[in-house]
N, C-alpha and C. Protein backbone atom coordinates (compact mmCIF):
# COMPACT_ATOMS: atom_id res chain seq x y z
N UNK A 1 17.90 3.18 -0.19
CA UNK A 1 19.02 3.23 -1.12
C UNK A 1 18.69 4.17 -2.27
N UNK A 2 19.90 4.67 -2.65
CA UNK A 2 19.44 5.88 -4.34
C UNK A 2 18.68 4.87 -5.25
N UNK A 3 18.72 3.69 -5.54
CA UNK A 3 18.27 3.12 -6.69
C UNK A 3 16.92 2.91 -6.35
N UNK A 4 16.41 3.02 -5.42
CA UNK A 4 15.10 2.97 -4.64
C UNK A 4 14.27 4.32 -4.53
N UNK A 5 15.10 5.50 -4.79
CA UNK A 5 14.49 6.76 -4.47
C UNK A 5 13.12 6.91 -5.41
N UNK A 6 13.37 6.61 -6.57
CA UNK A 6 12.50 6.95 -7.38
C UNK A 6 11.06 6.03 -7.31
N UNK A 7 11.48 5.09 -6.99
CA UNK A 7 10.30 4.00 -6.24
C UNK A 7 9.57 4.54 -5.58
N UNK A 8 10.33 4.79 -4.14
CA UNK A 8 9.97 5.58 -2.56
C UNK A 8 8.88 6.78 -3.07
N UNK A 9 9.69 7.61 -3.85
CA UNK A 9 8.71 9.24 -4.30
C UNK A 9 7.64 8.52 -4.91
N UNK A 10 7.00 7.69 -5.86
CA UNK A 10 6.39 7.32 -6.29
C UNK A 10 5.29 6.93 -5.50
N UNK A 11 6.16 5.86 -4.59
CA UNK A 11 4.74 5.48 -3.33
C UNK A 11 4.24 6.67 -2.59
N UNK A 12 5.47 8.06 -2.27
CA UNK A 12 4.53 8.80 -1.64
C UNK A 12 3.53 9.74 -2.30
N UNK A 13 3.33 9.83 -3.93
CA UNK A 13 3.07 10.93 -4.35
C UNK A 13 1.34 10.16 -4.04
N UNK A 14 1.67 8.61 -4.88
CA UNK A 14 0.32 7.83 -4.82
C UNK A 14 -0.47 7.77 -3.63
N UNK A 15 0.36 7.79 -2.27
CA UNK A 15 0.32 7.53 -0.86
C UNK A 15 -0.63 8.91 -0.86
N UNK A 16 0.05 10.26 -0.73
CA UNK A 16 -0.94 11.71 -1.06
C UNK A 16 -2.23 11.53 -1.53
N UNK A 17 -1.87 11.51 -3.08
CA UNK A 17 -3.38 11.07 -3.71
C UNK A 17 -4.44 10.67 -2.57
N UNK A 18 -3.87 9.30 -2.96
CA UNK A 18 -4.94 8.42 -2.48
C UNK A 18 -5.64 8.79 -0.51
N UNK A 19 -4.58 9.33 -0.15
CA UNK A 19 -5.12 10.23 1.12
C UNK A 19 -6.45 11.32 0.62
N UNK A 20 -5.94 11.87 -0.38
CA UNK A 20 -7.04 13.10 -0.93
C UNK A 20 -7.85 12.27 -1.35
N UNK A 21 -8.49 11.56 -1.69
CA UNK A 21 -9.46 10.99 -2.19
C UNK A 21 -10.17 10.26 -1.04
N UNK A 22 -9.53 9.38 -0.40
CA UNK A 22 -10.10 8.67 1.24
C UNK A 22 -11.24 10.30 1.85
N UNK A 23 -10.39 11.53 1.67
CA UNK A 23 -10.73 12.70 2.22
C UNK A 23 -12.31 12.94 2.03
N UNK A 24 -12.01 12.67 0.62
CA UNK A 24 -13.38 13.25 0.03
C UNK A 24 -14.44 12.25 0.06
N UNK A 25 -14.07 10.90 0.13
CA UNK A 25 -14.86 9.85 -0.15
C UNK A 25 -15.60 9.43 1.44
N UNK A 26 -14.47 9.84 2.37
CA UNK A 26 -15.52 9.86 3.74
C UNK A 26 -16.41 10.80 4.45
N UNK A 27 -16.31 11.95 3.31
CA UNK A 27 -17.12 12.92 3.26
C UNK A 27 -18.45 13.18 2.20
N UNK A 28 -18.24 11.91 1.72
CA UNK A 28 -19.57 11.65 0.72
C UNK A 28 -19.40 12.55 -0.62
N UNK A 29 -18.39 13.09 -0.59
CA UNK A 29 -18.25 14.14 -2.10
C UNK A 29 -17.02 13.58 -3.37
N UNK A 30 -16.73 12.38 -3.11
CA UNK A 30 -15.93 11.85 -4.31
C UNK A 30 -16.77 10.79 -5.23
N UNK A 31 -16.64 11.30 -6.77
CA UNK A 31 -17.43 11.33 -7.92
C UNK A 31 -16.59 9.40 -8.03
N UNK A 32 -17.71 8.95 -8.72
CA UNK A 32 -17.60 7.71 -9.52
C UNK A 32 -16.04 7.45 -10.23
N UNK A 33 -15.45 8.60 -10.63
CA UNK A 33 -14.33 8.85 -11.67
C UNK A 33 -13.24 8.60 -10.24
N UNK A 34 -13.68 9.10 -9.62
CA UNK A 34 -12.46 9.18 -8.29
C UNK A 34 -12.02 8.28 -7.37
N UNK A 35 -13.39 7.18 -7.09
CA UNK A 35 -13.86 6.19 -6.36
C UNK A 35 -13.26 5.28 -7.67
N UNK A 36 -12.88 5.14 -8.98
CA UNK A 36 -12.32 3.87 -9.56
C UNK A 36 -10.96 4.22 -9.42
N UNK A 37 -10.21 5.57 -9.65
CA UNK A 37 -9.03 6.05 -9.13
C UNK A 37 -8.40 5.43 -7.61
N UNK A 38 -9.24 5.29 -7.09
CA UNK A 38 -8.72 4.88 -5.69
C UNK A 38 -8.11 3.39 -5.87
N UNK A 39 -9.47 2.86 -6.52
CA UNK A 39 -9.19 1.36 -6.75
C UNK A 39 -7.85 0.60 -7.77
N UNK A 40 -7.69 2.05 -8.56
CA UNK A 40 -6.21 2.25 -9.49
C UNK A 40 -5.25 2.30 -8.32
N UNK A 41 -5.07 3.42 -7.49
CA UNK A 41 -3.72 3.31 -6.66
C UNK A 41 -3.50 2.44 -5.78
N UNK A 42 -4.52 1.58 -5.43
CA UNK A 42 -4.58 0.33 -4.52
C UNK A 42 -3.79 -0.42 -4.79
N UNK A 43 -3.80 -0.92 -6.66
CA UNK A 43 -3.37 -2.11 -7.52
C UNK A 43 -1.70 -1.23 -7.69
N UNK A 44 -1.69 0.20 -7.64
CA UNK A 44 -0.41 0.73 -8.05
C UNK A 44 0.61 0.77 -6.69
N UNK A 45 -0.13 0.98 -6.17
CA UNK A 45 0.87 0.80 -4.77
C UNK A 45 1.15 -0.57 -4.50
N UNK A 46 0.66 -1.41 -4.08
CA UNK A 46 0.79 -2.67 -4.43
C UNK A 46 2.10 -3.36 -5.15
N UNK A 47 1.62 -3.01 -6.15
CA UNK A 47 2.69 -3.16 -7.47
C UNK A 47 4.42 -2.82 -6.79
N UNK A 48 4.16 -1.65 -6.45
CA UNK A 48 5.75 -0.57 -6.04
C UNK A 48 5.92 -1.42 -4.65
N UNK A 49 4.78 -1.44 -3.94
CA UNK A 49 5.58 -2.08 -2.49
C UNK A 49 6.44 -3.83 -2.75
N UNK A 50 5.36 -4.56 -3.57
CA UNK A 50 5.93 -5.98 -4.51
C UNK A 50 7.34 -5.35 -5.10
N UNK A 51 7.40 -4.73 -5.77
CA UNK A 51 8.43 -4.27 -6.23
C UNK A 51 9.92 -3.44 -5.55
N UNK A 52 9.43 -2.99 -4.52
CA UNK A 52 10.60 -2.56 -3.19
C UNK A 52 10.86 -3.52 -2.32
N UNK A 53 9.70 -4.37 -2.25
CA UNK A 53 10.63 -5.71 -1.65
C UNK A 53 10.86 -6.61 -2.24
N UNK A 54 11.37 -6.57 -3.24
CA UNK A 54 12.11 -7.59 -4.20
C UNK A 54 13.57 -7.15 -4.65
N UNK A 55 13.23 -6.04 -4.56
CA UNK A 55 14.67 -5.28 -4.56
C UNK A 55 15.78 -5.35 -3.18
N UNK A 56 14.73 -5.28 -2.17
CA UNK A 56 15.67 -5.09 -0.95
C UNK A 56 15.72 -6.42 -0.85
N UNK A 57 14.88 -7.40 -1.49
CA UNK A 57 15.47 -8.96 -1.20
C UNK A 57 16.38 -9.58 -1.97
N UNK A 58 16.53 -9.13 -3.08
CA UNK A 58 17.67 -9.35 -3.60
C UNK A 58 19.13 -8.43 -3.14
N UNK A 59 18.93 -7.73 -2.88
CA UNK A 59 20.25 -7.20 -1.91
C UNK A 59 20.48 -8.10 -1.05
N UNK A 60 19.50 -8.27 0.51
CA UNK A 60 19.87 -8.25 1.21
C UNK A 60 20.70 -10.23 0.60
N UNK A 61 20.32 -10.81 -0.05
CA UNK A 61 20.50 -12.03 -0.55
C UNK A 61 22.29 -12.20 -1.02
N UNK A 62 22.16 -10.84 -1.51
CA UNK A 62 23.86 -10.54 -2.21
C UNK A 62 24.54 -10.09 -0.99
N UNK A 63 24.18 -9.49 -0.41
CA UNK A 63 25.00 -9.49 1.02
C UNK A 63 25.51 -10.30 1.94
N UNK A 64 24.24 -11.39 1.86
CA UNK A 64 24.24 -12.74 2.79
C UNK A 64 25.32 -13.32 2.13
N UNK A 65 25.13 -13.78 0.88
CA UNK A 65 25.81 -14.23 0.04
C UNK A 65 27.36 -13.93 0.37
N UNK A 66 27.30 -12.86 -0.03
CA UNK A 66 29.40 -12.76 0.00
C UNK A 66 29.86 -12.90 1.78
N UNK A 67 28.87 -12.41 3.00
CA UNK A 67 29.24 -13.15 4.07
C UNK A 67 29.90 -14.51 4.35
N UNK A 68 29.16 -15.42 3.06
CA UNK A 68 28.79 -17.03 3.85
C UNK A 68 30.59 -17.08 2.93
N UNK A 69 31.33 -16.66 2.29
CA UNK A 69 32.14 -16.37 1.53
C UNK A 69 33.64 -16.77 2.24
């Protein structure tokens, strides 16, 4: 949904990141600074996915809703 877009881009920019960093980190070349970064987008993605399904559950709830109607 549009009210979701800005969510969605969010998870993928973090989703990127955190790919680039997995990159480097299974290649033994990601610094201390980068390796707590990871552990940041873990808790941030998290957050947005908790947060996209609470949204689509309250829709889908208002939908049900005016059905049972």
């Amino acid at each position: 949904m549009d009210e979701d877009k800005e969510l969605i881009e969010r998870i993928e920019q973090l989703a990127h990141e955190e790919h680039a960093l997995f990159d480097k980190e299974s290649r033994g070349e990601a610094s201390t600074k980068e390796r707590a970064r990871l552990k940041e987008i873990e808790g941030e993605l998290e957050s947005c996915y908790d947060l996209l399904r609470a949204r689509r559950a309250r829709r889908s709830g208002r939908r049900g809703s005016r059905r049972r109607r």
